[in-house]
C-alpha atoms as a PDB file:
ATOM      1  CA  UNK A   1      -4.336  -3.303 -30.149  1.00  0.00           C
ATOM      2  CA  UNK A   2      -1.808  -5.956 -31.642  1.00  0.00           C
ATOM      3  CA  UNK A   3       0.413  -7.649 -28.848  1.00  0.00           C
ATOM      4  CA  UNK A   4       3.623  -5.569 -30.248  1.00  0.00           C
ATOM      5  CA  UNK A   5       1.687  -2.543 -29.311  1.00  0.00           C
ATOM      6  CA  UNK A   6       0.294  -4.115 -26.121  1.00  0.00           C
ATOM      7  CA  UNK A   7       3.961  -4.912 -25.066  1.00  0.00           C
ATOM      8  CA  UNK A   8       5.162  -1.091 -25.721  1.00  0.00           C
ATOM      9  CA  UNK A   9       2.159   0.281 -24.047  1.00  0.00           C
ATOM     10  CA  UNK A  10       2.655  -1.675 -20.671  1.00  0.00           C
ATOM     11  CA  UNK A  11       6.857  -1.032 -20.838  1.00  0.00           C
ATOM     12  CA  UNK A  12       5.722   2.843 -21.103  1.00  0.00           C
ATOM     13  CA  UNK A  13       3.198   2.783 -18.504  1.00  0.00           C
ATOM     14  CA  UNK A  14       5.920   0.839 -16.517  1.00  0.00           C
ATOM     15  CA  UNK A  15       8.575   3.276 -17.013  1.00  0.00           C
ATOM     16  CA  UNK A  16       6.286   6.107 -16.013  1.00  0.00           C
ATOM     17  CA  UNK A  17       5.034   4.290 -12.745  1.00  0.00           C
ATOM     18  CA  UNK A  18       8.675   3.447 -11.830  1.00  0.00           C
ATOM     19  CA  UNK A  19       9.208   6.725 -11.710  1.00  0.00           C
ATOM     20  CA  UNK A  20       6.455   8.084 -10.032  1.00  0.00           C
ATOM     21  CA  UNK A  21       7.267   5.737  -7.262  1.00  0.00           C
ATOM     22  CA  UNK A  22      10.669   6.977  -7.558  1.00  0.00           C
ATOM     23  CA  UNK A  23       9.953  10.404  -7.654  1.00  0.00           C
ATOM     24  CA  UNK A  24       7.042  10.079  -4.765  1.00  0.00           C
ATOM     25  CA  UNK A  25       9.732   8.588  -2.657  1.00  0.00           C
ATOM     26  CA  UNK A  26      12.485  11.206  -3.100  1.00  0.00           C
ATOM     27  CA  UNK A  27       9.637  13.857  -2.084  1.00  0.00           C
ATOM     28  CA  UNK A  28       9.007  12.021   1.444  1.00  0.00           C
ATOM     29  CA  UNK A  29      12.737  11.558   2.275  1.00  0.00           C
ATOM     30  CA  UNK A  30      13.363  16.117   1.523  1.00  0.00           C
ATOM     31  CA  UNK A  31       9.998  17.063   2.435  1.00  0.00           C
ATOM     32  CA  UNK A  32      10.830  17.578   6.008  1.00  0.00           C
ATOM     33  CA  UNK A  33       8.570  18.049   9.337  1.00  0.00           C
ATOM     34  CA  UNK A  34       4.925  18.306   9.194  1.00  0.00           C
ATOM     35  CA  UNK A  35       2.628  20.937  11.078  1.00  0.00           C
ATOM     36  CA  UNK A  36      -0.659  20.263  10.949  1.00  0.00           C
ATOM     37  CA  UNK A  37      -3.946  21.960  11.904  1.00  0.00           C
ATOM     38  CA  UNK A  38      -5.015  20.823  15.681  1.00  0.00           C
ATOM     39  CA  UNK A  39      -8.042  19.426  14.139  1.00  0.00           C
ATOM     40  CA  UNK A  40      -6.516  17.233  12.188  1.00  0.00           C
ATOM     41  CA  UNK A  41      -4.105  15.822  14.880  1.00  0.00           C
ATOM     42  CA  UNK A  42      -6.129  12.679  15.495  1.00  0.00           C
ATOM     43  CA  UNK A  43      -6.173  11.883  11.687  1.00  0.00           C
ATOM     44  CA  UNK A  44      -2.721  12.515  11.154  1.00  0.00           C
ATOM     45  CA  UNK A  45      -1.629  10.348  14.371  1.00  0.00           C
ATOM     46  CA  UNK A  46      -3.290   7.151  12.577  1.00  0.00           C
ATOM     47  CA  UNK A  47      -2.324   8.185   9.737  1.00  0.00           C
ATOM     48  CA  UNK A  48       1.261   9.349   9.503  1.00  0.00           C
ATOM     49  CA  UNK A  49       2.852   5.460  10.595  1.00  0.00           C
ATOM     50  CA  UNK A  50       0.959   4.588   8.121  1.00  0.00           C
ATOM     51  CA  UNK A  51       2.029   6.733   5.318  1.00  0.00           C
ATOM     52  CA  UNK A  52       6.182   5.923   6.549  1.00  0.00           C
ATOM     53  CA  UNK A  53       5.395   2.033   6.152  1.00  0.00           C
ATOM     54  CA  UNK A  54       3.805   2.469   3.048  1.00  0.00           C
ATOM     55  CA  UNK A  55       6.819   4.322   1.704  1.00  0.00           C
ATOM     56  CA  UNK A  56       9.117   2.015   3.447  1.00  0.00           C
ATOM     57  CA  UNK A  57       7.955  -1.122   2.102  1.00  0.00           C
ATOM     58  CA  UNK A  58       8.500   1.657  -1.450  1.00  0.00           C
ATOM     59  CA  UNK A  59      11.780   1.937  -0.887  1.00  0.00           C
ATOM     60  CA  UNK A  60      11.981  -2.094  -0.146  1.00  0.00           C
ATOM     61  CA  UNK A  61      10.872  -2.796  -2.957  1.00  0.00           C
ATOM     62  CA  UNK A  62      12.965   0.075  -5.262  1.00  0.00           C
ATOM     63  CA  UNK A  63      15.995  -1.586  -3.437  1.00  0.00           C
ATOM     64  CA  UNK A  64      15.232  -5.503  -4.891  1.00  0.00           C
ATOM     65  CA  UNK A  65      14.231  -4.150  -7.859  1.00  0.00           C
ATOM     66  CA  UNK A  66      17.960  -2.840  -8.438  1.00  0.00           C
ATOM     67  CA  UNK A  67      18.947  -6.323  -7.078  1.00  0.00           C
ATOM     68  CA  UNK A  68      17.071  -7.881 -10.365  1.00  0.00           C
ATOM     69  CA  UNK A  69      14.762  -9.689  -7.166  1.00  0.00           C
ATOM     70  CA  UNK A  70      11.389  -8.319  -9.036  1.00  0.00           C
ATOM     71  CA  UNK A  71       9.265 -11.223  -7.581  1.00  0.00           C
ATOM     72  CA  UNK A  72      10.521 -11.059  -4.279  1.00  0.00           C
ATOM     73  CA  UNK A  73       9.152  -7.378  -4.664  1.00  0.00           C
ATOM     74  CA  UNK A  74       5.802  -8.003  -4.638  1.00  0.00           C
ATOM     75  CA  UNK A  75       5.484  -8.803  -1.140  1.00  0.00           C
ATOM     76  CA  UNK A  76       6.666  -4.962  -0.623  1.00  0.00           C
ATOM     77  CA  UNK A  77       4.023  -3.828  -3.296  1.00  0.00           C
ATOM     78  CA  UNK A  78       1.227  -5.311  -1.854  1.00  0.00           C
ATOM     79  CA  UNK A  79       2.007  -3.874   1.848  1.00  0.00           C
ATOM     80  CA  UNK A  80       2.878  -0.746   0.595  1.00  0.00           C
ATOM     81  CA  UNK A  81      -0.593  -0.786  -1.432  1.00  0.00           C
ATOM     82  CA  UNK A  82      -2.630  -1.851   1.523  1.00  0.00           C
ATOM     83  CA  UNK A  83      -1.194   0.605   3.494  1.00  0.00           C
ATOM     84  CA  UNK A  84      -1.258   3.473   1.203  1.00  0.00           C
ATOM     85  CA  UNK A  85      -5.427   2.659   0.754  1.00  0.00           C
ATOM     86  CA  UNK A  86      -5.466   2.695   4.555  1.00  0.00           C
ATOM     87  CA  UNK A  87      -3.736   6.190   4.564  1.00  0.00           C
ATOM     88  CA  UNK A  88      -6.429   7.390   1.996  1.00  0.00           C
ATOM     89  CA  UNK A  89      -9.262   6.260   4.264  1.00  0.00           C
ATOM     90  CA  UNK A  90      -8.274   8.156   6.905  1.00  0.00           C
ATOM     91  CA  UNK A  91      -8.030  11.396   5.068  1.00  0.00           C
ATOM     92  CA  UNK A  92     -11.119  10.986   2.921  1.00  0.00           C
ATOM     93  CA  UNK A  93     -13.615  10.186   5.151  1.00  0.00           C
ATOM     94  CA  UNK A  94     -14.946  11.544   8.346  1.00  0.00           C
ATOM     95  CA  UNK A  95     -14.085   8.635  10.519  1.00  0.00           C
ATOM     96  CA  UNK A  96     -11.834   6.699   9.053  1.00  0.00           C
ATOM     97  CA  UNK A  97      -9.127   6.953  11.734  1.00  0.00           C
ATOM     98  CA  UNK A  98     -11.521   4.788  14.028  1.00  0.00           C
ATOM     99  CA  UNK A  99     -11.537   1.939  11.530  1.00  0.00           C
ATOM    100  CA  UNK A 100      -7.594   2.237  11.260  1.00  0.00           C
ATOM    101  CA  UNK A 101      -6.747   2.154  15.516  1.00  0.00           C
ATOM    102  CA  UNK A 102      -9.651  -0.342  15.990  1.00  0.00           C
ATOM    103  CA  UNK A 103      -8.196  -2.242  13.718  1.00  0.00           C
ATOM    104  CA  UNK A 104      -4.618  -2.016  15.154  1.00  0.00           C
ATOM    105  CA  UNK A 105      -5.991  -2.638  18.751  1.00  0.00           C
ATOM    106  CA  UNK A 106      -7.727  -5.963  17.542  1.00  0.00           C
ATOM    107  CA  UNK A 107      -4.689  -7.229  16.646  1.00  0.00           C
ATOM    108  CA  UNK A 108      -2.647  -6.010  19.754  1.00  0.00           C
ATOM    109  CA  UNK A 109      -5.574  -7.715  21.508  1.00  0.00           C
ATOM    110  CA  UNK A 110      -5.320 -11.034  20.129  1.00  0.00           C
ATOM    111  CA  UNK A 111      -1.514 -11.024  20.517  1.00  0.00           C
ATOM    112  CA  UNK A 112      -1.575 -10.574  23.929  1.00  0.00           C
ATOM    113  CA  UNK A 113      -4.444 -13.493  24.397  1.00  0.00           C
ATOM    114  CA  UNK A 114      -2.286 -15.473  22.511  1.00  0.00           C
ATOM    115  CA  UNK A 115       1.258 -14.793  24.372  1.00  0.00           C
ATOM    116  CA  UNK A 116      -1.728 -15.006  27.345  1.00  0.00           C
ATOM    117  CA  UNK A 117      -2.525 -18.721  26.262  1.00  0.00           C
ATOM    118  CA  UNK A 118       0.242 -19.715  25.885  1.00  0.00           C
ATOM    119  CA  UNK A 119       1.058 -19.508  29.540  1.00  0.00           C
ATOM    120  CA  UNK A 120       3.070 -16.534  29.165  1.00  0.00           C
ATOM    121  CA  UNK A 121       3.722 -13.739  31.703  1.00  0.00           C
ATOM    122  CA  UNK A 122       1.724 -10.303  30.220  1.00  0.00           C
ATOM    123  CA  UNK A 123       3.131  -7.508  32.400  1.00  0.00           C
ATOM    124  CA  UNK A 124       0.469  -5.256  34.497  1.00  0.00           C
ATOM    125  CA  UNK A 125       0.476  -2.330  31.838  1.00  0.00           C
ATOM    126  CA  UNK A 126      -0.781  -4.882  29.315  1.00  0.00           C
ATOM    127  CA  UNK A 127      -3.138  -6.565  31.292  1.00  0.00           C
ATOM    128  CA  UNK A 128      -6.048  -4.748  30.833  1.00  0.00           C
ATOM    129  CA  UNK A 129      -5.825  -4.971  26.796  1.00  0.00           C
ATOM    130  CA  UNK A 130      -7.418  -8.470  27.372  1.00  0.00           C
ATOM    131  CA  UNK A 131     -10.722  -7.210  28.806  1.00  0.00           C
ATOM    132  CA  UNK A 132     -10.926  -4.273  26.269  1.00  0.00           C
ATOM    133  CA  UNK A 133     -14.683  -4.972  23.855  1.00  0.00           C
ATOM    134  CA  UNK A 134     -13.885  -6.292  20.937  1.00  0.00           C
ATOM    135  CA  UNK A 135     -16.558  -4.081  19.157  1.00  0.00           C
ATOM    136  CA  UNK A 136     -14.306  -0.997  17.844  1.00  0.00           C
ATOM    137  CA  UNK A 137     -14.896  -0.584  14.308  1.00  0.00           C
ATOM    138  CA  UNK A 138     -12.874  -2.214  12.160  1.00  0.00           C
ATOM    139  CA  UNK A 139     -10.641  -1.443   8.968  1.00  0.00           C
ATOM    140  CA  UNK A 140     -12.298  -3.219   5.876  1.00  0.00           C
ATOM    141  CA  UNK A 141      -9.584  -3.495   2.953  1.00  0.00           C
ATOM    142  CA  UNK A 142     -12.270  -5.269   0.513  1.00  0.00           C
ATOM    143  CA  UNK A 143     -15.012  -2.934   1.951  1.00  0.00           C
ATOM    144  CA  UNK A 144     -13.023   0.038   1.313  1.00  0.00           C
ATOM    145  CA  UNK A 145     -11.659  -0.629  -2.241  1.00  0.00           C
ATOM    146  CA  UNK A 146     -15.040  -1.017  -3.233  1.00  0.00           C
ATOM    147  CA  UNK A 147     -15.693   2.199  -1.953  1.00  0.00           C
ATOM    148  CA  UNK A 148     -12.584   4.027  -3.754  1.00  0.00           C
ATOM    149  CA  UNK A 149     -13.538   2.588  -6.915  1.00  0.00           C
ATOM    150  CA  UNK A 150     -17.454   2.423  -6.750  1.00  0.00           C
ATOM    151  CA  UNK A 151     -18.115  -1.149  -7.102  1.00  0.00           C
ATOM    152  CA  UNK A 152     -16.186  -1.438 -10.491  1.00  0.00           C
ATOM    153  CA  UNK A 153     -13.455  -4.022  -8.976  1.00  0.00           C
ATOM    154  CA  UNK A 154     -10.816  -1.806 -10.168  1.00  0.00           C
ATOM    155  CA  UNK A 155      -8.353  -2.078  -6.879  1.00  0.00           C
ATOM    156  CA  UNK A 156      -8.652  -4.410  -4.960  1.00  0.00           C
ATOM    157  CA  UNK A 157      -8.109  -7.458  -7.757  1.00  0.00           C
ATOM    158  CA  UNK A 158      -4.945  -5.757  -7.700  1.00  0.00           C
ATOM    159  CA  UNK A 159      -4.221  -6.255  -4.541  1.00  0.00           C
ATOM    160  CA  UNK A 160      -5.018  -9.835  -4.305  1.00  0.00           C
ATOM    161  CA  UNK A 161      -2.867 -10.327  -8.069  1.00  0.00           C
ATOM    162  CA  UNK A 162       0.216  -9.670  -5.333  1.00  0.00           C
ATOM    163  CA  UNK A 163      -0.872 -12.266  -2.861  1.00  0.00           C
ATOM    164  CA  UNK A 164       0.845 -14.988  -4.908  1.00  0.00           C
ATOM    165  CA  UNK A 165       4.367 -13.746  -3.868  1.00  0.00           C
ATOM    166  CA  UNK A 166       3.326 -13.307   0.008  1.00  0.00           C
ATOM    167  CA  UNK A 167       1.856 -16.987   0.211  1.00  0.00           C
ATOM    168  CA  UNK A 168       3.122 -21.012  -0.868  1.00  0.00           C
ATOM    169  CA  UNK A 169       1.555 -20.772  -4.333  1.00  0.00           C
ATOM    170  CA  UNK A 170       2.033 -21.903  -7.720  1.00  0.00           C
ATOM    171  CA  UNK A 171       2.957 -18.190  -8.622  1.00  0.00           C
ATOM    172  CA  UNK A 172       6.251 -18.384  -6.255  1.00  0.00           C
ATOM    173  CA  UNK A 173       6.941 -21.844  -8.050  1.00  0.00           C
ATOM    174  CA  UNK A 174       6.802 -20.594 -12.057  1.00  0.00           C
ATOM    175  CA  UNK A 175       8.838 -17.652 -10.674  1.00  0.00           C
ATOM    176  CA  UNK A 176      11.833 -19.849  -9.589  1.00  0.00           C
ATOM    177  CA  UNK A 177      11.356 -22.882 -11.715  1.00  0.00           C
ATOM    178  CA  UNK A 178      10.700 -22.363 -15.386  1.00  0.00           C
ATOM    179  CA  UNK A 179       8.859 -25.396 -16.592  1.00  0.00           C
ATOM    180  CA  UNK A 180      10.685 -26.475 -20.044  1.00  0.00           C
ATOM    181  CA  UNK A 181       7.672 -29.638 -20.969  1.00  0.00           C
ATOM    182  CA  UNK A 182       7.182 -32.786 -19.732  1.00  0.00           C
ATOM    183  CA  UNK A 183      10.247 -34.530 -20.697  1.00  0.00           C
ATOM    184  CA  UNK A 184      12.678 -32.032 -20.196  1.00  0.00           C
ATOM    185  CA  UNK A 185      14.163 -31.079 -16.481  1.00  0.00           C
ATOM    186  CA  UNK A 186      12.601 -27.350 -15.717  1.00  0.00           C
ATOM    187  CA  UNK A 187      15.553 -24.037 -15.728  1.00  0.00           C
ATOM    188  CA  UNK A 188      16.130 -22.932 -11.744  1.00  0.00           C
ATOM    189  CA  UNK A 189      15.699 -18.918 -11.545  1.00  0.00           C
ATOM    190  CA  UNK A 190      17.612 -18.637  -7.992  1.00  0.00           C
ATOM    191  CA  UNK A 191      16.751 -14.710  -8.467  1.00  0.00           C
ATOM    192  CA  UNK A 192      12.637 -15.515  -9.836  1.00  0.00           C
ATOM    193  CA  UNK A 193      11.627 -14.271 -12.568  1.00  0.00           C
ATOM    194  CA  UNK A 194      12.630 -10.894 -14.283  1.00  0.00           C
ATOM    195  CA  UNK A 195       9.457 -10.137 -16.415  1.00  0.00           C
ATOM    196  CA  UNK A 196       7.931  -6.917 -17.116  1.00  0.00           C
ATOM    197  CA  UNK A 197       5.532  -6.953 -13.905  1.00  0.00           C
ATOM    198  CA  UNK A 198       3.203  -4.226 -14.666  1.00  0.00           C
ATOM    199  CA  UNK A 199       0.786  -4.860 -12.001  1.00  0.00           C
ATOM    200  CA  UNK A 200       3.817  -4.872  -9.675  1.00  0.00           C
ATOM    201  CA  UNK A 201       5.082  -1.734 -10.572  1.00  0.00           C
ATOM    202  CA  UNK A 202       1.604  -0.001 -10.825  1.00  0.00           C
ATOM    203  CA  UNK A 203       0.656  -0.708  -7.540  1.00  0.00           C
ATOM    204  CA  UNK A 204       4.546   0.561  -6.478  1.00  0.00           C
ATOM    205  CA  UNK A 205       3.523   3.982  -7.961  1.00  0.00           C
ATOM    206  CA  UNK A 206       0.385   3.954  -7.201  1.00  0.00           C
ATOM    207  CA  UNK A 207       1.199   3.009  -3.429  1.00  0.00           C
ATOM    208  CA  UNK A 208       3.837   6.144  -3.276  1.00  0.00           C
ATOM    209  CA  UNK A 209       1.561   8.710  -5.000  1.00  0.00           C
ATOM    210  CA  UNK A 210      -1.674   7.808  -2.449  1.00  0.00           C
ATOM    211  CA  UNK A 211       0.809   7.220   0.853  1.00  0.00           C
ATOM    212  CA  UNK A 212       2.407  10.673   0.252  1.00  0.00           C
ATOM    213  CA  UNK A 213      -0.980  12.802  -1.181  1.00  0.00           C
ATOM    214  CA  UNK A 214      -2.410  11.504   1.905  1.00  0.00           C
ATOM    215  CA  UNK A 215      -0.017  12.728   4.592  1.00  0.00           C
ATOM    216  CA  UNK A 216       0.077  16.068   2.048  1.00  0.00           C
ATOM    217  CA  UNK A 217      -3.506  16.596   2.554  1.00  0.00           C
ATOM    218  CA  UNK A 218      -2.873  16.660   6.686  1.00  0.00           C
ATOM    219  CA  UNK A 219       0.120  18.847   6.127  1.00  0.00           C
ATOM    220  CA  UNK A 220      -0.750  22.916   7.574  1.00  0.00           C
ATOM    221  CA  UNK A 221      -1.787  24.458   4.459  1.00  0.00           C
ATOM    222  CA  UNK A 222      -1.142  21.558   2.314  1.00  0.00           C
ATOM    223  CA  UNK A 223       2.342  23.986   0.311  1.00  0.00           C
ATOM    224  CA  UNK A 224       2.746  20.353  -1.502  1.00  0.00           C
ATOM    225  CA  UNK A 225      -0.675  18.993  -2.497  1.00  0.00           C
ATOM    226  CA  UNK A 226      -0.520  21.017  -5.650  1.00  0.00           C
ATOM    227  CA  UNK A 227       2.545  19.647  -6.914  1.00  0.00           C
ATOM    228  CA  UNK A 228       1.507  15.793  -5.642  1.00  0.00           C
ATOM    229  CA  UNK A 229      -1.264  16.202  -8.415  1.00  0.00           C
ATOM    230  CA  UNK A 230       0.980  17.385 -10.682  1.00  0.00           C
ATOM    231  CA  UNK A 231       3.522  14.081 -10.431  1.00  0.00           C
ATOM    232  CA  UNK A 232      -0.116  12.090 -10.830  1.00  0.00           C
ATOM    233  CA  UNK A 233      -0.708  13.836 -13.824  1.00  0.00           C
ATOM    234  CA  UNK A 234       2.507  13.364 -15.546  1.00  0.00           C
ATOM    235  CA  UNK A 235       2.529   9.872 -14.564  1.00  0.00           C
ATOM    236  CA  UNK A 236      -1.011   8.509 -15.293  1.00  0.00           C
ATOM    237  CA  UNK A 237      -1.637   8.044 -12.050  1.00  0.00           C
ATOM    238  CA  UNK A 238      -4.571   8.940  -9.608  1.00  0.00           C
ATOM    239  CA  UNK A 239      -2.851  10.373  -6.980  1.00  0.00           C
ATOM    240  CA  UNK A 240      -6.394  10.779  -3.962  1.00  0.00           C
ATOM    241  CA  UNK A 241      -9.015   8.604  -3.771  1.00  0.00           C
ATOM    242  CA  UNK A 242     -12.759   9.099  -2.746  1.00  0.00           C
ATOM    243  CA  UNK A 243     -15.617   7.381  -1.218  1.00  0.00           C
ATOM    244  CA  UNK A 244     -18.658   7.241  -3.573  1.00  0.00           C
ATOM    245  CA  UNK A 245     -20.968   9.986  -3.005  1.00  0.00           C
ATOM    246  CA  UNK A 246     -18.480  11.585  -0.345  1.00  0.00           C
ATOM    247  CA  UNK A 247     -16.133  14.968  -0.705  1.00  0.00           C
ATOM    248  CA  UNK A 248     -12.577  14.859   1.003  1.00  0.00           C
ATOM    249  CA  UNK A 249     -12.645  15.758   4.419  1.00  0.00           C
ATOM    250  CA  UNK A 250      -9.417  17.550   4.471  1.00  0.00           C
ATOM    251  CA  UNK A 251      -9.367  20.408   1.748  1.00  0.00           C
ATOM    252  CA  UNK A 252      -8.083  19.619  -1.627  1.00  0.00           C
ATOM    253  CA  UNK A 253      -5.220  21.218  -3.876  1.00  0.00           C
END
């Protein structure tokens, strides 16, 4: 493929992932309440936060992307990413909620101790977070992506492709300064930069397809599932993920 086509290809595949987030987004805000099965109350407890930060950080991102902010973006990308995988482990495996509320006690844990160190009153109610074990099992983000796509190193590169935006890094300074050669003094982009981002914007659809499919696949009778796969489909997207070897654990469209 010559780099004309290369271009066209990744502005389609934008355009269609734009739009699945888009779309995914305007599906969560209409789709209403959720009943769901009283086996499957657990799952959906650690799950559904989840899911709305996930299509929160969506709708961040959506919003600074109409604001021609497309770098500062990515910091809503890769949350809503991370989140949307965590989401997906819960559903698709049988203990996956575990992982997820160990995970968010160990870091309720080490707040306290910290507030705790630093000489800080913790009320009663909270005092007995600091003698909980630390031995709960713990959500993996590395571990899991490697699971979803079966060693290949398909997700979670993307993932860390985002990090540039989140930390001090040399991505966040070609973004606002554009470097014009040695002798000349370098354009200032108060706004970053306004490239195509196409891992940006894949991981923004992506993120919206697996946060809602997720919280579908917990929903009584999953009436939406069906039409989830269908937005996947027209948009080149994979809209559930599984653990190699492994079968969802909640039904399936």
């Amino acid at each position: 493929m010559d780099r004309t086509a290369e271009k066209e290809e990744l502005e389609r595949l934008a355009r269609l992932h734009l739009s699945a987030a888009r779309a995914a987004l305007e599906h969560w805000r209409a789709a209403g309440g959720i009943e769901v099965e009283s086996s499957a109350i657990r799952k959906f407890n650690a799950a559904y936060p989840v899911v709305a930060h996930a299509m929160a950080q969506v709708a961040a991102a959506l919003t600074l992307h109409d604001q021609g902010l497309v770098y500062a973006a990515r910091v809503n990308a890769r949350v809503a990413l991370e989140h949307a995988l965590a989401a997906q482990w819960v559903v698709q495996t049988v203990s996956g909620e575990d992982e997820i509320i160990g995970s968010m006690n160990r870091i309720h844990r080490n707040i306290v101790r910290d507030l705790n160190q630093g000489g800080n009153a913790i009320p009663p109610q909270l005092q007995g977070d600091l003698q909980r074990p630390p031995g709960e099992p713990q959500f993996d983000l590395p571990a899991v992506a490697r699971e979803f796509d079966g060693g290949t190193q398909s997700i979670y590169p993307l993932f860390r492709e985002l990090a540039g935006a989140v930390h001090v890094s040399l991505a966040t300074l070609t973004s606002y300064l554009h470097w014009r050669g040695e002798h000349k003094v370098p354009a200032l982009r108060p706004s970053g930069a306004t490239d195509l981002d196409s891992e940006q914007i894949l991981a923004l659809g992506w993120s919206a397809l697996l946060a809602v499919s997720a919280i579908e696949r917990l929903r009584k009778g999953q009436p939406h599932l069906a039409m989830i796969h269908q937005l996947g489909r027209d948009h080149e997207l994979v809209p559930d993920l599984q653990p190699a070897g492994s079968t969802p654990t909640v039904g399936g469209p």
